[in-house]
N, C-alpha and C. Protein backbone atom coordinates (compact mmCIF):
# COMPACT_ATOMS: atom_id res chain seq x y z
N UNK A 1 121.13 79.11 201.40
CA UNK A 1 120.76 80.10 200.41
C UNK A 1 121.90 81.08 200.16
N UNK A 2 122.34 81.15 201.20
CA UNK A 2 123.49 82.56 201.21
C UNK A 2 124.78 81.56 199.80
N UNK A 3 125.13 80.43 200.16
CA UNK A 3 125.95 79.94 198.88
C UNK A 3 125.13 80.07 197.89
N UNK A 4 124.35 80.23 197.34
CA UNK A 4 123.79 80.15 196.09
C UNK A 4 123.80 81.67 195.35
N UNK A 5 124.01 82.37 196.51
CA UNK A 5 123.86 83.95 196.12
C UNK A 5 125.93 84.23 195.67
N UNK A 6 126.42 83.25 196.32
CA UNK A 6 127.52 83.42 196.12
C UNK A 6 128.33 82.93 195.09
N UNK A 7 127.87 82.05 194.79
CA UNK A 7 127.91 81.19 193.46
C UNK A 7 127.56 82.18 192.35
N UNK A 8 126.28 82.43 192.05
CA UNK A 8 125.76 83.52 191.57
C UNK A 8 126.71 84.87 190.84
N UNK A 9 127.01 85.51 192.48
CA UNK A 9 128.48 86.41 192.33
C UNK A 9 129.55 86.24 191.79
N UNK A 10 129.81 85.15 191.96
CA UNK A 10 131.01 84.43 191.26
C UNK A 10 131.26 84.04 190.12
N UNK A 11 130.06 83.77 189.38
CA UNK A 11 129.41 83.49 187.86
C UNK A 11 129.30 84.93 187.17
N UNK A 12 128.71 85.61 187.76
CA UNK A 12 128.48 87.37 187.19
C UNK A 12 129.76 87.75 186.98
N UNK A 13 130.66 87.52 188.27
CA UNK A 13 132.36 88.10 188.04
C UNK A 13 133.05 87.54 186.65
N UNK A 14 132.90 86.22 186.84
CA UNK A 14 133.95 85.76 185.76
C UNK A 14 133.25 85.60 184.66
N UNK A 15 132.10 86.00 184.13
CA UNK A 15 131.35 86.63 183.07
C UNK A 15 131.90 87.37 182.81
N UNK A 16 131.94 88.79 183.41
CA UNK A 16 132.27 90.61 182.82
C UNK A 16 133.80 90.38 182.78
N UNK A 17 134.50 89.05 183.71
CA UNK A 17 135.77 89.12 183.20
C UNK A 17 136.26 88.72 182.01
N UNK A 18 135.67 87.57 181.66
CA UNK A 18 135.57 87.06 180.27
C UNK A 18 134.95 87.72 179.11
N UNK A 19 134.51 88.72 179.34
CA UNK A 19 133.76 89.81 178.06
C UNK A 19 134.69 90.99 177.96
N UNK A 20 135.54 90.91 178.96
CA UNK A 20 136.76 91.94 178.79
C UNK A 20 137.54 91.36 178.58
N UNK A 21 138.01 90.16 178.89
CA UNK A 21 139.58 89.58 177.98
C UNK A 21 139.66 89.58 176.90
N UNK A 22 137.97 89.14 176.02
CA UNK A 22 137.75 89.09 174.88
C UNK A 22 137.90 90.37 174.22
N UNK A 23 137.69 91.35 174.73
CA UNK A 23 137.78 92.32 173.91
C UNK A 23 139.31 93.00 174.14
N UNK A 24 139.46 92.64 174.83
CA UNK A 24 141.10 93.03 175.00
C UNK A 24 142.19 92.14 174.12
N UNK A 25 141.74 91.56 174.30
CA UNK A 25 142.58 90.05 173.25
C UNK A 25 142.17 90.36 171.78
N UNK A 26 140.68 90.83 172.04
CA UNK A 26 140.65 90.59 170.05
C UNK A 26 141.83 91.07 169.35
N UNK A 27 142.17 92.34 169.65
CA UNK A 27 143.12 92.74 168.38
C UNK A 27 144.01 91.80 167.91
N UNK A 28 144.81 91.37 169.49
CA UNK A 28 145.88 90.76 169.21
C UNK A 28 145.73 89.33 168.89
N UNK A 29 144.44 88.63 168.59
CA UNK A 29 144.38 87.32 168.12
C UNK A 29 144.50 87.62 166.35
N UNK A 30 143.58 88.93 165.78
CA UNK A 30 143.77 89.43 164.58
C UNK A 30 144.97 89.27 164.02
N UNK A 31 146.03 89.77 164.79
CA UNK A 31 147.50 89.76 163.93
C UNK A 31 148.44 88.41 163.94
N UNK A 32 147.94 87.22 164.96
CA UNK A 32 148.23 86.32 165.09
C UNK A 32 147.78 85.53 164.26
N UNK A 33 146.49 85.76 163.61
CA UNK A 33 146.12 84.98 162.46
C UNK A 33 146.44 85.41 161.16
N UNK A 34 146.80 86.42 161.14
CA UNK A 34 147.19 87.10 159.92
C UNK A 34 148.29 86.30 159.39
N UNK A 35 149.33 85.82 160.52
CA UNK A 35 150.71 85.61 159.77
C UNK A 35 150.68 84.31 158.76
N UNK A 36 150.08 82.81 159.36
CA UNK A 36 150.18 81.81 158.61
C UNK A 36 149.68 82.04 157.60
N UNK A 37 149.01 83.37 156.81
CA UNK A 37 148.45 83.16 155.57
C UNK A 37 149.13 83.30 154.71
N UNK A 38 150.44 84.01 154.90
CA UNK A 38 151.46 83.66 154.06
C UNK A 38 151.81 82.56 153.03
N UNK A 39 152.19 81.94 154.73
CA UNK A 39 152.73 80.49 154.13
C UNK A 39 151.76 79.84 153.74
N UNK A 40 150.72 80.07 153.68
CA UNK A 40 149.86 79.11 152.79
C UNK A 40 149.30 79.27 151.52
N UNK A 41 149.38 80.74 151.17
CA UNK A 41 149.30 81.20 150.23
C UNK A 41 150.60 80.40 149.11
N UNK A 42 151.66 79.74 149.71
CA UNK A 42 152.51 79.97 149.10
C UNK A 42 152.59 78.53 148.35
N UNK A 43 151.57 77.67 149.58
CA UNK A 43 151.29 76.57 149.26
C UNK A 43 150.30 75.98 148.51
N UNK A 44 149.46 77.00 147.74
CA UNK A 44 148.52 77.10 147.78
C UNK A 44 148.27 76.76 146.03
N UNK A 45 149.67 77.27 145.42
CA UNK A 45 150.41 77.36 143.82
C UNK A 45 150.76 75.46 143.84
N UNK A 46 150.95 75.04 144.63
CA UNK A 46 151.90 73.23 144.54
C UNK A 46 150.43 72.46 143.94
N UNK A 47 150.52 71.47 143.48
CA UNK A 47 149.75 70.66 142.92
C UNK A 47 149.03 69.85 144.20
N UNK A 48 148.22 69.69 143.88
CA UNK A 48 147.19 69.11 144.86
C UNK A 48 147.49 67.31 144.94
N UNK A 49 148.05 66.89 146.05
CA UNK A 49 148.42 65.78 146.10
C UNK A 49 147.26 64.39 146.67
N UNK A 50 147.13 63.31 145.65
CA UNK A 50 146.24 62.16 145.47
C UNK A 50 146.69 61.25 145.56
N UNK A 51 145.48 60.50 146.91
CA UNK A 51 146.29 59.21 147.23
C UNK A 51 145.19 57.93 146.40
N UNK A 52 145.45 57.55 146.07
CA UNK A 52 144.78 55.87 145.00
C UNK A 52 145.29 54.99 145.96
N UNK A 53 144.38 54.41 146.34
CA UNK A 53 144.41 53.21 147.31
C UNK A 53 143.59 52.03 146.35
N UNK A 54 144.36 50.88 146.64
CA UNK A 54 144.05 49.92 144.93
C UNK A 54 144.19 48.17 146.13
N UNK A 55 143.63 47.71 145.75
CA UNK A 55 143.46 46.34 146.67
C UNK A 55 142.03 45.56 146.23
N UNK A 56 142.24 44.13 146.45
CA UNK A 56 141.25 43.34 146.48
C UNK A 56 140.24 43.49 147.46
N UNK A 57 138.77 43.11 147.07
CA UNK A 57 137.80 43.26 148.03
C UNK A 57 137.67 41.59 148.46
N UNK A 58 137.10 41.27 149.83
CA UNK A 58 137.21 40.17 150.09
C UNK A 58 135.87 40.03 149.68
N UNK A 59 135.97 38.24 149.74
CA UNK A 59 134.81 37.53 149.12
C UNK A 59 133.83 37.78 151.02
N UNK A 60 132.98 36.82 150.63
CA UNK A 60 132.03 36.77 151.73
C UNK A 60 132.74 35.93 152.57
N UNK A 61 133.40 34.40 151.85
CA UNK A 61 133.98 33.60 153.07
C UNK A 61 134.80 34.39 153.94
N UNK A 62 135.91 34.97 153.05
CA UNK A 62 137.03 35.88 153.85
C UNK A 62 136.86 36.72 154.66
N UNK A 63 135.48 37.39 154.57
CA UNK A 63 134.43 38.18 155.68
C UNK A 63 134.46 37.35 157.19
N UNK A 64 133.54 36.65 156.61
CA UNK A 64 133.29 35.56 157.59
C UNK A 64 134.29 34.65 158.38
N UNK A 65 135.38 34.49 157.60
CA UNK A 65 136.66 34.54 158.68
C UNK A 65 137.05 34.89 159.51
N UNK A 66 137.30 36.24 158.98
CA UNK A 66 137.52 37.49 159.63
C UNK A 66 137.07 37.47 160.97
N UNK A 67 135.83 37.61 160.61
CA UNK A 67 134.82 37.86 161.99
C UNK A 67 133.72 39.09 161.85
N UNK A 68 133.80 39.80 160.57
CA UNK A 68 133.45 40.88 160.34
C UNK A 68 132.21 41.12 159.87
């Protein structure tokens, strides 16, 4: 029983530690995301690029070849 109480303790700890990194970290994840919006903004003006993929469909035998 006494491990289970300790386990317990150990779960509670690295809880309140993890609710304080988070809040200690937020700011600085804020300005870290801030920056790539730049560059994407910039990418954002380029034409939107399309791929056309063009090919024969197989018959049923060619299926069945296959294995498919």
């Amino acid at each position: 029983m006494k491990i289970m109480k300790n386990f317990e303790a150990a779960f509670v700890a690295a809880a309140v530690l993890a609710t304080f990194a988070s809040y200690a970290t937020a700011n600085e994840s804020a300005r870290i995301a801030s920056a790539p919006v730049a560059a994407y903004t910039v990418a954002a003006d380029a034409p939107m690029q399309v791929v056309v993929i063009k090919g024969k469909r197989l018959t049923a035998a060619q299926k069945a070849q296959l294995g498919a």
